[in-house]
C-alpha atoms as a PDB file:
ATOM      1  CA  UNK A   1       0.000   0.000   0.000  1.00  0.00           C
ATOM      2  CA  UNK A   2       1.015   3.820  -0.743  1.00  0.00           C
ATOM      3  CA  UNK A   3       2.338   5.693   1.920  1.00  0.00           C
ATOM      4  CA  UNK A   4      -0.338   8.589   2.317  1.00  0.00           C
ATOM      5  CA  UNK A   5       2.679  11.346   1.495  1.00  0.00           C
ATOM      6  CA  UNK A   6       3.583   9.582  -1.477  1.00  0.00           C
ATOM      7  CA  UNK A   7      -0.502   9.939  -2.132  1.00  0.00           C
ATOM      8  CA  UNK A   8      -0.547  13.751  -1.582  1.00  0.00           C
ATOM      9  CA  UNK A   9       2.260  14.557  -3.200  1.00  0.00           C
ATOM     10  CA  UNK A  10       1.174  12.578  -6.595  1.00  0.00           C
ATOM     11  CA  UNK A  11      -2.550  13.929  -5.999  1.00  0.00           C
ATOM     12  CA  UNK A  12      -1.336  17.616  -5.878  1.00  0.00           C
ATOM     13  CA  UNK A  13       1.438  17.091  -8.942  1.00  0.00           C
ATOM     14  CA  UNK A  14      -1.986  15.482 -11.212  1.00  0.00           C
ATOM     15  CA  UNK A  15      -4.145  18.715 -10.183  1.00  0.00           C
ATOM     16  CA  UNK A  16      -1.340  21.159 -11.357  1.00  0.00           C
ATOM     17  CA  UNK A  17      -0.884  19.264 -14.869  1.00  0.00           C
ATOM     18  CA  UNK A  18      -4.666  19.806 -15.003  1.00  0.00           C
ATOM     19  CA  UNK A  19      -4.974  23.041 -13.944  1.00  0.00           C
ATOM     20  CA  UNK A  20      -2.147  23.729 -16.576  1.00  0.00           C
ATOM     21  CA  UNK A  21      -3.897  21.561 -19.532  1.00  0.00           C
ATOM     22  CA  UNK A  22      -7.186  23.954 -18.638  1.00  0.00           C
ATOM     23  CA  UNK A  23      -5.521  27.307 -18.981  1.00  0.00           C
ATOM     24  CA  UNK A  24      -3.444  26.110 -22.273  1.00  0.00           C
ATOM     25  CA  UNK A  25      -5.079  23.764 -23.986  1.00  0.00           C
ATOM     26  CA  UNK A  26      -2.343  23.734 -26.662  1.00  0.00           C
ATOM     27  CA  UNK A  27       0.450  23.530 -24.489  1.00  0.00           C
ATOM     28  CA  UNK A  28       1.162  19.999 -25.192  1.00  0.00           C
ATOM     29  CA  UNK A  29       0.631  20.326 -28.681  1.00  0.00           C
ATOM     30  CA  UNK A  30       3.245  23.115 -28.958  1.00  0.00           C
ATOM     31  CA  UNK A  31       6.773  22.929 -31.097  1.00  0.00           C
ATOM     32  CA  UNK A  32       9.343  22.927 -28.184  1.00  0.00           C
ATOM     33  CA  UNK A  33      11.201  25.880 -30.415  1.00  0.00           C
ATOM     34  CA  UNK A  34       8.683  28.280 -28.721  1.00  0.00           C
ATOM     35  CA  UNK A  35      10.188  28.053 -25.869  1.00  0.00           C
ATOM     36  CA  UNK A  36      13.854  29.435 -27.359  1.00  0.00           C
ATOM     37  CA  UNK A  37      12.400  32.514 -28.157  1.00  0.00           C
ATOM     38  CA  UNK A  38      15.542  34.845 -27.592  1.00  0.00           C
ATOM     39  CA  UNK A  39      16.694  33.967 -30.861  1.00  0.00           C
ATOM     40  CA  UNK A  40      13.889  35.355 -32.644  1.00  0.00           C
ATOM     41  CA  UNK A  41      14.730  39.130 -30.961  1.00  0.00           C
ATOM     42  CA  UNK A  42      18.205  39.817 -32.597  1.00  0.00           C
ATOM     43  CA  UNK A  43      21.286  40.886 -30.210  1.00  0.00           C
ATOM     44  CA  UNK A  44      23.815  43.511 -30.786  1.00  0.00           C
ATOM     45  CA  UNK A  45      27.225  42.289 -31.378  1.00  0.00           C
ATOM     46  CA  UNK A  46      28.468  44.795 -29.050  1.00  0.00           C
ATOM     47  CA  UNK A  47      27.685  46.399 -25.613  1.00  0.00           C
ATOM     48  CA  UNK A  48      24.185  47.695 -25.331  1.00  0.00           C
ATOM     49  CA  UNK A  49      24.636  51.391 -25.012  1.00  0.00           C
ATOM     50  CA  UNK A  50      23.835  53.320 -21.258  1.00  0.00           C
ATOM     51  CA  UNK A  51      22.521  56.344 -21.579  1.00  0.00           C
ATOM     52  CA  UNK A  52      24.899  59.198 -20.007  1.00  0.00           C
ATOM     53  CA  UNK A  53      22.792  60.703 -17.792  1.00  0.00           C
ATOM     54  CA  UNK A  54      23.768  65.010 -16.721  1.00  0.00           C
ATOM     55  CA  UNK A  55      22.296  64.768 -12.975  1.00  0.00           C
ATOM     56  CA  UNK A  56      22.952  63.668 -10.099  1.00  0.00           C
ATOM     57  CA  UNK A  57      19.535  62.441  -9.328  1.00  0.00           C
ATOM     58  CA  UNK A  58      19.534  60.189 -12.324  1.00  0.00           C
ATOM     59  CA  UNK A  59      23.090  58.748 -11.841  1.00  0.00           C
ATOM     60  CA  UNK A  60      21.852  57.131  -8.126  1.00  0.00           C
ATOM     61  CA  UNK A  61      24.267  58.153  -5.132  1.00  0.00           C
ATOM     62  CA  UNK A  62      27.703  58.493  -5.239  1.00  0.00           C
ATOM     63  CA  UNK A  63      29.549  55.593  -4.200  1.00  0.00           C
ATOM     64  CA  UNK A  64      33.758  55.439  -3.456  1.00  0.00           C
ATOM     65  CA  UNK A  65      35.587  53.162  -5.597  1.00  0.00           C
ATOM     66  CA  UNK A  66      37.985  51.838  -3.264  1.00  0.00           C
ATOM     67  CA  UNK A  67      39.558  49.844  -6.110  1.00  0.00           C
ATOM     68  CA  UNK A  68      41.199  53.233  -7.781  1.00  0.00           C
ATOM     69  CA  UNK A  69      44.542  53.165  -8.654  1.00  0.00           C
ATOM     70  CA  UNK A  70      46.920  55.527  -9.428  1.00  0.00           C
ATOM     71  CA  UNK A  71      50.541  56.362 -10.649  1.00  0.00           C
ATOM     72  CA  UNK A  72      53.679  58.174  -9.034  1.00  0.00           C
ATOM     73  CA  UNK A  73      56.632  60.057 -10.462  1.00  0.00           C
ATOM     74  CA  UNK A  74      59.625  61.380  -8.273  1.00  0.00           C
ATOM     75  CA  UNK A  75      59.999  65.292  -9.764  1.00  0.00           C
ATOM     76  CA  UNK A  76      62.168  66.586  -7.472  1.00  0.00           C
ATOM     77  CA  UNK A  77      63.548  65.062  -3.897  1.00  0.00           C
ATOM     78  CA  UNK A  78      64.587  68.234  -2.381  1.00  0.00           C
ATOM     79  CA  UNK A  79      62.047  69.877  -1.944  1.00  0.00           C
ATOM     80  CA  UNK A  80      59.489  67.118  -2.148  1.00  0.00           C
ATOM     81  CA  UNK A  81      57.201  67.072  -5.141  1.00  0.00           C
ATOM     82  CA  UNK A  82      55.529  64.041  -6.634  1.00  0.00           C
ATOM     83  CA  UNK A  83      53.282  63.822 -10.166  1.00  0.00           C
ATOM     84  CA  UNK A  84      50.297  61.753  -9.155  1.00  0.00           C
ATOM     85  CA  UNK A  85      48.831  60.074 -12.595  1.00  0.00           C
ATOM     86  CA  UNK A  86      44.672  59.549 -11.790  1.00  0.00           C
ATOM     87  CA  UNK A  87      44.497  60.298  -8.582  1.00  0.00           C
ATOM     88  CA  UNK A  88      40.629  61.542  -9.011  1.00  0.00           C
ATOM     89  CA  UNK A  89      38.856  59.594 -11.321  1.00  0.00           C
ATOM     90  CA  UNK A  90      35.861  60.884 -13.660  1.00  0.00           C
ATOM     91  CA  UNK A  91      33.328  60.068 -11.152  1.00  0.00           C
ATOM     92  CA  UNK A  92      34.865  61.964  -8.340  1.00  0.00           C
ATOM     93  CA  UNK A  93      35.718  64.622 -10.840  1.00  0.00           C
ATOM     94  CA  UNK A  94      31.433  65.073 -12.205  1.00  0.00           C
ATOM     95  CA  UNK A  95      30.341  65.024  -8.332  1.00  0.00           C
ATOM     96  CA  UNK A  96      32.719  67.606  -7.529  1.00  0.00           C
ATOM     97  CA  UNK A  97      31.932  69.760  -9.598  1.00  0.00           C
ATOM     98  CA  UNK A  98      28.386  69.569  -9.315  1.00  0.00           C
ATOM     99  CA  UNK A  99      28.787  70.198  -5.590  1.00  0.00           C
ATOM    100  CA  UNK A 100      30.832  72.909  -6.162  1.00  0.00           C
ATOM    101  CA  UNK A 101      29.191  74.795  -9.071  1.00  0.00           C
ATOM    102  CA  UNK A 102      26.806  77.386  -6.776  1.00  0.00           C
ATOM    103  CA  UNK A 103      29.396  77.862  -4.461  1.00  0.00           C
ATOM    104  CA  UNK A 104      31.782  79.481  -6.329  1.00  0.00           C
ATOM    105  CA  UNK A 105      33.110  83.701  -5.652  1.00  0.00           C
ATOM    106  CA  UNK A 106      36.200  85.572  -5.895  1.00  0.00           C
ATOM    107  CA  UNK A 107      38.654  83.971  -4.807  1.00  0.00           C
ATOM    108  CA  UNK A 108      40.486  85.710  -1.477  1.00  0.00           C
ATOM    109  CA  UNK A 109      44.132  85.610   0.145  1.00  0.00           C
ATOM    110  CA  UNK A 110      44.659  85.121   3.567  1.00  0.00           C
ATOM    111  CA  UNK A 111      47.591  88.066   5.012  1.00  0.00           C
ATOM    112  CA  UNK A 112      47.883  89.573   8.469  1.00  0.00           C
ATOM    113  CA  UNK A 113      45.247  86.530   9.807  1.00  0.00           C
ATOM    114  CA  UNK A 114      42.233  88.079   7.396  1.00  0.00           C
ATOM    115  CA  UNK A 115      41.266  87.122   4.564  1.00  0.00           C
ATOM    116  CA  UNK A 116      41.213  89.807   1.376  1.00  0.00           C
ATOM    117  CA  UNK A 117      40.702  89.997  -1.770  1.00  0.00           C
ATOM    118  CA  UNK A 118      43.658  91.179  -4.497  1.00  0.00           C
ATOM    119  CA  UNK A 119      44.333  91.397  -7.996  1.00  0.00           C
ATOM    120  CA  UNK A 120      47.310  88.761  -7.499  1.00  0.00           C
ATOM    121  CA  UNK A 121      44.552  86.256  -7.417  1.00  0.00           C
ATOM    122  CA  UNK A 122      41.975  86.585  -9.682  1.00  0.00           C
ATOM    123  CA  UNK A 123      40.356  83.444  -9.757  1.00  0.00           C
ATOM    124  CA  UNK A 124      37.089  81.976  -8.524  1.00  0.00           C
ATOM    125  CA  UNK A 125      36.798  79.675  -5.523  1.00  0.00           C
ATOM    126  CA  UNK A 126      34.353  77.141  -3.701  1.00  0.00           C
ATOM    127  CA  UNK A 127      34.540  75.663  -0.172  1.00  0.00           C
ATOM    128  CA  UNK A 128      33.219  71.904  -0.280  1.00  0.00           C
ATOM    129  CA  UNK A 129      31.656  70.366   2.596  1.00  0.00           C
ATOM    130  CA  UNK A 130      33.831  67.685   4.514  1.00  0.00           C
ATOM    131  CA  UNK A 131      30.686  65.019   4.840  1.00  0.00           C
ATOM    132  CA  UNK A 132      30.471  65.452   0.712  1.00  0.00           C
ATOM    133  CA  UNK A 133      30.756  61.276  -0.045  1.00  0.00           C
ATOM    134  CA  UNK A 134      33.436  62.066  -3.315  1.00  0.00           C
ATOM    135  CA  UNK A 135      35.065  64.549  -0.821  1.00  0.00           C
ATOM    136  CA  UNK A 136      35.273  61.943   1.731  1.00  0.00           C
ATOM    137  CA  UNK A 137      37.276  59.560  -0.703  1.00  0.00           C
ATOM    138  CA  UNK A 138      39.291  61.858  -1.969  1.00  0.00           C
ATOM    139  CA  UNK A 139      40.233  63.116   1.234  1.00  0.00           C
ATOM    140  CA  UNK A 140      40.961  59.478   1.890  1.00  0.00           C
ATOM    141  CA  UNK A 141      42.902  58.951  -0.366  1.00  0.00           C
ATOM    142  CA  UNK A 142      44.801  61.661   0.063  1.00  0.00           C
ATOM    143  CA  UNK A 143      45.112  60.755   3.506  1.00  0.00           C
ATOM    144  CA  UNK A 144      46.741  57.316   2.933  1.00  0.00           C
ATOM    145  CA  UNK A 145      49.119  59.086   0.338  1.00  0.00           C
ATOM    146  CA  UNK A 146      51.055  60.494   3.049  1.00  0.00           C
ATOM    147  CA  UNK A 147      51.114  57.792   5.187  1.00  0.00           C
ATOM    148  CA  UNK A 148      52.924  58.577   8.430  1.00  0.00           C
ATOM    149  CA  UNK A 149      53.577  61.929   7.402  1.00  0.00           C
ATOM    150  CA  UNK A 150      49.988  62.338   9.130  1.00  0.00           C
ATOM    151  CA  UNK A 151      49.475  61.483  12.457  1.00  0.00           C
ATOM    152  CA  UNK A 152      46.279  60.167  13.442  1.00  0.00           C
ATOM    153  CA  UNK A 153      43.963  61.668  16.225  1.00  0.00           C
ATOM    154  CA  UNK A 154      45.623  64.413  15.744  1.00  0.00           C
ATOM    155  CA  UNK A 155      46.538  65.714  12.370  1.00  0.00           C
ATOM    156  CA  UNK A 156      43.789  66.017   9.597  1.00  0.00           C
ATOM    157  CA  UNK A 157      43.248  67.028   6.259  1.00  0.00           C
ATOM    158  CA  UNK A 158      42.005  70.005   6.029  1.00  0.00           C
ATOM    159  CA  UNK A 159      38.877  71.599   4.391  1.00  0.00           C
ATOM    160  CA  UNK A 160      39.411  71.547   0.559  1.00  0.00           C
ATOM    161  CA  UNK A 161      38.803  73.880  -1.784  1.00  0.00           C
ATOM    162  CA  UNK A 162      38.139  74.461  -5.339  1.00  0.00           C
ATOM    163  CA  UNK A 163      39.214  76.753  -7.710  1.00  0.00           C
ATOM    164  CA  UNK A 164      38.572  77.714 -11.541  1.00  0.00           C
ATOM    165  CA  UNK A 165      40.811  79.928 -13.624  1.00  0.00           C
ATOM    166  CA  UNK A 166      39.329  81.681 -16.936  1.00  0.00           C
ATOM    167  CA  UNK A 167      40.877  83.058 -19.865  1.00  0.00           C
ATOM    168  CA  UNK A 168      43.113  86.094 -18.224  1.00  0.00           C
ATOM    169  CA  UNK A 169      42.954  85.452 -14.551  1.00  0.00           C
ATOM    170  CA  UNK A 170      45.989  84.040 -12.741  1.00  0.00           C
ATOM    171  CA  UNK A 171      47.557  83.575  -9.029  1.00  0.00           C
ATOM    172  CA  UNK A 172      50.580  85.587  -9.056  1.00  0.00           C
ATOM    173  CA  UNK A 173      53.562  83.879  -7.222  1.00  0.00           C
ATOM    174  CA  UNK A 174      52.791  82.743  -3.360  1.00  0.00           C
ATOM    175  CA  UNK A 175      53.271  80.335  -0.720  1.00  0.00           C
ATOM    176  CA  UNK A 176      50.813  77.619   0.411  1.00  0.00           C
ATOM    177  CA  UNK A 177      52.357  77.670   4.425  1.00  0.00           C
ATOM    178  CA  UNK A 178      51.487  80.432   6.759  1.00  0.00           C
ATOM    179  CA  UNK A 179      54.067  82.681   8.131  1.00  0.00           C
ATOM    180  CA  UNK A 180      52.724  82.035  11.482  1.00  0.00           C
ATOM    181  CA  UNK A 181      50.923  79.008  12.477  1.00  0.00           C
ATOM    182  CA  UNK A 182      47.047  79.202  12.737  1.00  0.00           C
ATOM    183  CA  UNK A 183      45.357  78.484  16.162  1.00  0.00           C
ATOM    184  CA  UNK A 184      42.942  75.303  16.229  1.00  0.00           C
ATOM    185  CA  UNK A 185      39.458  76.248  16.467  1.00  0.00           C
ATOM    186  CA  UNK A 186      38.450  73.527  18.991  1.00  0.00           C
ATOM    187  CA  UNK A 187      39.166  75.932  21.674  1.00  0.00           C
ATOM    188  CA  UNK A 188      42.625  74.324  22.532  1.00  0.00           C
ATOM    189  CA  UNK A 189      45.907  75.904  22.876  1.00  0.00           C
ATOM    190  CA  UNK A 190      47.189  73.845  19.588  1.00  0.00           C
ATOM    191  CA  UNK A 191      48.700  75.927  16.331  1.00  0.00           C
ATOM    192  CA  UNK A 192      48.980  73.801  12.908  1.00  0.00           C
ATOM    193  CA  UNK A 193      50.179  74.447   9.190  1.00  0.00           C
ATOM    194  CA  UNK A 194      50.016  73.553   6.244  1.00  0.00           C
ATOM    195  CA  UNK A 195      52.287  70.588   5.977  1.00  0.00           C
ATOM    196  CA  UNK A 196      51.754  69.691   2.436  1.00  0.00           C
ATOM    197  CA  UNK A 197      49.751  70.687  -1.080  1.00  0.00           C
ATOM    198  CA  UNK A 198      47.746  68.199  -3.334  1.00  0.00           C
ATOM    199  CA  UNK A 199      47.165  70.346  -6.557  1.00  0.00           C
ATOM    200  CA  UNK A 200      44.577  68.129  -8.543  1.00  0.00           C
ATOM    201  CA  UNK A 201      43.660  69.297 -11.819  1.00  0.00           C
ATOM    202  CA  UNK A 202      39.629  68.412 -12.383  1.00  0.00           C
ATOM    203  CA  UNK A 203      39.070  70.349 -15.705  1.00  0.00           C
ATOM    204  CA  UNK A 204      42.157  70.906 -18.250  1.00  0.00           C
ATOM    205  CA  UNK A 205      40.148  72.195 -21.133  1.00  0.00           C
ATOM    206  CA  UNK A 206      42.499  75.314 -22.166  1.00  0.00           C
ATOM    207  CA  UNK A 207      45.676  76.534 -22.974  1.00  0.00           C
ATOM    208  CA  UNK A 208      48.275  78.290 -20.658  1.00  0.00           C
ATOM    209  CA  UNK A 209      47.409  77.852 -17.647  1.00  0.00           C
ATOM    210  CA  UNK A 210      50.654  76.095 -16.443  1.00  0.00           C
ATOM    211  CA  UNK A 211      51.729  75.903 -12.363  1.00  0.00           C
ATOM    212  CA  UNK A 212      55.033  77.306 -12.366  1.00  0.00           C
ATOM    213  CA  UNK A 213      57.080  76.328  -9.311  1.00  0.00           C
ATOM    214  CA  UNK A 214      60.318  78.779  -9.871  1.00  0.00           C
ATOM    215  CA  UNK A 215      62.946  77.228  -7.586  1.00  0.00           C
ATOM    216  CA  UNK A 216      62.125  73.193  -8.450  1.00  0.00           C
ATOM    217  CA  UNK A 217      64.276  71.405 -10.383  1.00  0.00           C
ATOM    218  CA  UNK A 218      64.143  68.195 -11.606  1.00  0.00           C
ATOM    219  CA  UNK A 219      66.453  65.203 -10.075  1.00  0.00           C
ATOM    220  CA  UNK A 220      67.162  64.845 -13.849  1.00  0.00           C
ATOM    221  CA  UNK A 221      67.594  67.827 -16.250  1.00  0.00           C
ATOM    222  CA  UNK A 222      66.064  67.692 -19.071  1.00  0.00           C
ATOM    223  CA  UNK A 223      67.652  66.526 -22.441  1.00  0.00           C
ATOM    224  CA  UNK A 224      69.435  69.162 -24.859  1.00  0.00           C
ATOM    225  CA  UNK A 225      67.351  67.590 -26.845  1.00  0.00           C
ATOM    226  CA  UNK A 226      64.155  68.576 -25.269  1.00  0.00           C
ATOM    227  CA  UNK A 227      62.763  65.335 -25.078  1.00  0.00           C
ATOM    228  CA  UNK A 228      59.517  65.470 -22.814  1.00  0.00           C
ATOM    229  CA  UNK A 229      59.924  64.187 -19.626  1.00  0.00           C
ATOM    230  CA  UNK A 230      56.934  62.042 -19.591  1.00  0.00           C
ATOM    231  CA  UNK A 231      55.257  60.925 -22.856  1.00  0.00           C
ATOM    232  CA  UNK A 232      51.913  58.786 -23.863  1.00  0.00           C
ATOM    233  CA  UNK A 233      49.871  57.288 -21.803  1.00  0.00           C
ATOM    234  CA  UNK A 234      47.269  60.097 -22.172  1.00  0.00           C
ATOM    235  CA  UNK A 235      44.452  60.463 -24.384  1.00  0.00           C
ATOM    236  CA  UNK A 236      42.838  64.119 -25.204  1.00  0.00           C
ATOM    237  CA  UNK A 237      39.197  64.903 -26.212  1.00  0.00           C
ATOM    238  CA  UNK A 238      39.409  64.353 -29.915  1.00  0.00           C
ATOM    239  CA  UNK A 239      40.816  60.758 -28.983  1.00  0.00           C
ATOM    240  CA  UNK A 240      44.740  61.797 -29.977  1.00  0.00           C
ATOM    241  CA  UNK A 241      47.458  60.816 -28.027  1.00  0.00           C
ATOM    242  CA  UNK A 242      48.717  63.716 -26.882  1.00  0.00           C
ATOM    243  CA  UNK A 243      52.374  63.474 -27.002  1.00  0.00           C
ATOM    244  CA  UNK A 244      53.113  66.833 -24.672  1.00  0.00           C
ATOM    245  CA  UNK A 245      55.603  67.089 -21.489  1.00  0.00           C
ATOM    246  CA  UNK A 246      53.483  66.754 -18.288  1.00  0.00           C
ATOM    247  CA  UNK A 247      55.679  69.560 -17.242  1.00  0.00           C
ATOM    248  CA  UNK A 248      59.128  71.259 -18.981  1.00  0.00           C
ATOM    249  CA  UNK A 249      61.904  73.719 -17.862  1.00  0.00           C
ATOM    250  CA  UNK A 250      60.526  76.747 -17.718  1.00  0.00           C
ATOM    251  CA  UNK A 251      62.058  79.632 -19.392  1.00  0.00           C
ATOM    252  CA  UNK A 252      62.701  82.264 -16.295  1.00  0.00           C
ATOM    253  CA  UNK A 253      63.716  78.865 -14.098  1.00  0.00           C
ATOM    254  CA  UNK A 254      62.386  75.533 -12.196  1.00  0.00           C
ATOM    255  CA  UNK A 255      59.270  73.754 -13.553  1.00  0.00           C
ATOM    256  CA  UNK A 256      56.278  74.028 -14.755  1.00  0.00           C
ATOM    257  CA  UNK A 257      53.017  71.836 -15.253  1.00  0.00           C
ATOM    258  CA  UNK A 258      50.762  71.794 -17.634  1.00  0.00           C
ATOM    259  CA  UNK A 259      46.399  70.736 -16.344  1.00  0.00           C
ATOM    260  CA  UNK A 260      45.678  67.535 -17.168  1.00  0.00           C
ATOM    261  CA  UNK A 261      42.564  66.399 -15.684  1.00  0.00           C
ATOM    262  CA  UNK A 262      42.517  63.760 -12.895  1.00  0.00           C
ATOM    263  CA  UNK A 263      46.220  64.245 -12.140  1.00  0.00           C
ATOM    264  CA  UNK A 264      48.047  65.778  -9.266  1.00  0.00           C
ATOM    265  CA  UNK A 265      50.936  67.522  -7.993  1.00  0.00           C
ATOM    266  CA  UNK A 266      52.257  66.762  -4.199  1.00  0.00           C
ATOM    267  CA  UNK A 267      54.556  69.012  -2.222  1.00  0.00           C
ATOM    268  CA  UNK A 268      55.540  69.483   0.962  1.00  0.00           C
ATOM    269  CA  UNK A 269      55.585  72.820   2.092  1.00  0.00           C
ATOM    270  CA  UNK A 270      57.663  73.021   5.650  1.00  0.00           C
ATOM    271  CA  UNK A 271      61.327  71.850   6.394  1.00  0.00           C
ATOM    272  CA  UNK A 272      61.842  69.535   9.752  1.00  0.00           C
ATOM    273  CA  UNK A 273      61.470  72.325  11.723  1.00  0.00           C
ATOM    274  CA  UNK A 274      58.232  73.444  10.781  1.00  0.00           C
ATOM    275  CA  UNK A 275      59.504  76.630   9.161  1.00  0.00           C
ATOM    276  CA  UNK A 276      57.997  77.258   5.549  1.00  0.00           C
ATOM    277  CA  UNK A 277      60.032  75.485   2.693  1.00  0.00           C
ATOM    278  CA  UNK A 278      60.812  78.922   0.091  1.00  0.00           C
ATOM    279  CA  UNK A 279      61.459  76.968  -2.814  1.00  0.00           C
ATOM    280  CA  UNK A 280      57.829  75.937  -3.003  1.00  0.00           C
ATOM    281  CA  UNK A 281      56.632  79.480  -3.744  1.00  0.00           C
ATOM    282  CA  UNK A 282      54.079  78.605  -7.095  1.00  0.00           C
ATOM    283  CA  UNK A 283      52.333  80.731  -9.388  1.00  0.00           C
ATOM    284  CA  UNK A 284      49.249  79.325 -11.859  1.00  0.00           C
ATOM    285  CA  UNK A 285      50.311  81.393 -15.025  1.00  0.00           C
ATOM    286  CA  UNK A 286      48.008  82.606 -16.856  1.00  0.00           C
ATOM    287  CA  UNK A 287      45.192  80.790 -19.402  1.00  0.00           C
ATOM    288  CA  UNK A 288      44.602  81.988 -22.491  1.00  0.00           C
ATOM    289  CA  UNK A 289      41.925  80.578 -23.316  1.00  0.00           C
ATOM    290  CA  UNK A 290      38.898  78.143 -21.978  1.00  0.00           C
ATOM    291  CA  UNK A 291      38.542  76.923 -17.963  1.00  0.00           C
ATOM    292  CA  UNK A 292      40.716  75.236 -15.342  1.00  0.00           C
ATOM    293  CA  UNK A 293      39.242  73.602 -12.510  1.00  0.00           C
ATOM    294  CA  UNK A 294      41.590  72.437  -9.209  1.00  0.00           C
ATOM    295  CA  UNK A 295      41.146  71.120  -5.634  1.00  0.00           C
ATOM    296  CA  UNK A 296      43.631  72.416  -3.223  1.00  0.00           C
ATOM    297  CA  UNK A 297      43.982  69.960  -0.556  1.00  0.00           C
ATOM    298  CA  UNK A 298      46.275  71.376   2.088  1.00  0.00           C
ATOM    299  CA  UNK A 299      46.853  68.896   5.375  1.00  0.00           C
ATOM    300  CA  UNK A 300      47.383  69.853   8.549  1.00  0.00           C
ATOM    301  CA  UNK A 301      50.228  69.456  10.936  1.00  0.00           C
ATOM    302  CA  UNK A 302      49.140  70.547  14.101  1.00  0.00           C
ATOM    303  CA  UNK A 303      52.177  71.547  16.670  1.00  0.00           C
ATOM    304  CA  UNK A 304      52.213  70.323  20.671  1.00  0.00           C
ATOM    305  CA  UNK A 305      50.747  72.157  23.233  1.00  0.00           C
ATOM    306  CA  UNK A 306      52.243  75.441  24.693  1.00  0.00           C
END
């Protein structure tokens, strides 16, 4: 005799066939082709198309790649200065920029404690808030760059900043350090600098526009035969490889560096003794034509208590 499970089970699998034969009578009847029906919708033979959507609200949140990579290059040893290859990606580039855009006013100078505003600088400039999610990788990133250059729990990064060049305007020659340290604003008795600059270029789309450090040179000098110092490797809008020297000897003395979005340039700005380094004074010549978009990151070394 059946077990009564057995029963059940082969009772209900009966009424679905049923119930299956009474909904489509011609199921049974059907060529089994039918059922491979992809083959009648023809496939591209290449990657469907996304759209490229130009808000924020259609793109979905931003989210940190953690996998970004980037690229170094030793320019000078003494005084620091690195060329970082990538070190923002698109992404991080887009968002920003779009959380910069209505934040943007003449830029300012800080001398004597206040800030003011002169015709040495004639740029634009945005603030960026620190809880921003692309600001918080970057910052990150930035961050592990230095490793223990930073101390943790009690250096930090520093608010960033934003700034955009048009044709004409420039930043005449200047430091990135203060003369005197800066008190904390925590209400303690702690003074900090700025330790270090990360000059990231976000939009390259013009000519001129160079950062001219007058007193770097290059652990190398460059060829009598002017060969580049870096070459390839980087693609510009029109799809051409664009063949041009990262950066070249500049004609009045030291280096200086061309935008190229998504890359970087890393100095540090103080000697051992916390005293500002001189032969990082910079300018940003100026463009002659089109937009340049950079975020200043400038870290903080905070000093011991008095």
């Amino acid at each position: 005799m059946m077990p009564w499970s057995r029963v059940a089970k082969l009772v209900a699998f009966s009424a679905g066939v049923l119930l299956l034969a009474l909904l489509y009578p011609g199921l049974f009847d059907l060529s089994p082709s039918l059922f491979s029906f992809v083959p009648q919708f023809p496939l591209p033979d290449h990657p469907l198309a996304i759209p490229l959507f130009t808000s924020r609200k259609d793109r979905g949140p931003y989210v940190c790649a953690a996998s970004h990579t980037y690229k170094t290059e030793l320019v000078s040893l003494d005084p620091l200065v690195i060329y970082v290859h990538s070190l923002i990606s698109p992404a991080e580039i887009t968002s920003l920029l779009e959380t910069a855009e209505p934040r943007f006013a003449p830029s300012e100078v800080v001398k004597d404690g206040q800030k003011h505003l002169t015709t040495d600088r004639t740029s634009s400039s945005a603030g960026l808030p620190r809880d921003d999610p692309a600001v918080v990788c970057v910052l990150d990133r930035a961050r592990n760059f230095m490793g223990t250059m930073m101390r943790d729990g009690w250096d930090d990064m520093g608010p960033p900043q934003l700034v955009r060049y048009s044709a004409g305007q420039r930043f005449n020659i200047h430091h990135d350090w203060y003369d005197v340290p800066r008190w904390a604003t925590d209400g303690s008795s702690r003074r900090w600098n700025r330790v270090a600059s990360f000059f990231a270029i976000l939009d390259g789309n013009c000519t001129g526009g160079e950062t001219h450090f007058p007193y770097v040179q290059g652990i190398v000098p460059q060829s009598p035969r002017q060969e580049p110092a870096w070459v390839g490797g980087w693609v510009n809008a029109k799809g051409e490889e664009d063949v041009r020297p990262l950066w070249r000897a500049h004609e009045l003395g030291g280096l200086a560096f061309r935008p190229v979005a998504g890359n970087a340039i890393f100095w540090v700005n103080l000697h051992p003794n916390g005293t500002g380094d001189g032969r990082t004074m910079h300018a940003g010549l100026p463009l002659a034509e089109g937009t340049k978009t950079a975020m200043n990151i400038w870290p903080r070394q905070f000093y011991p208590y008095d």
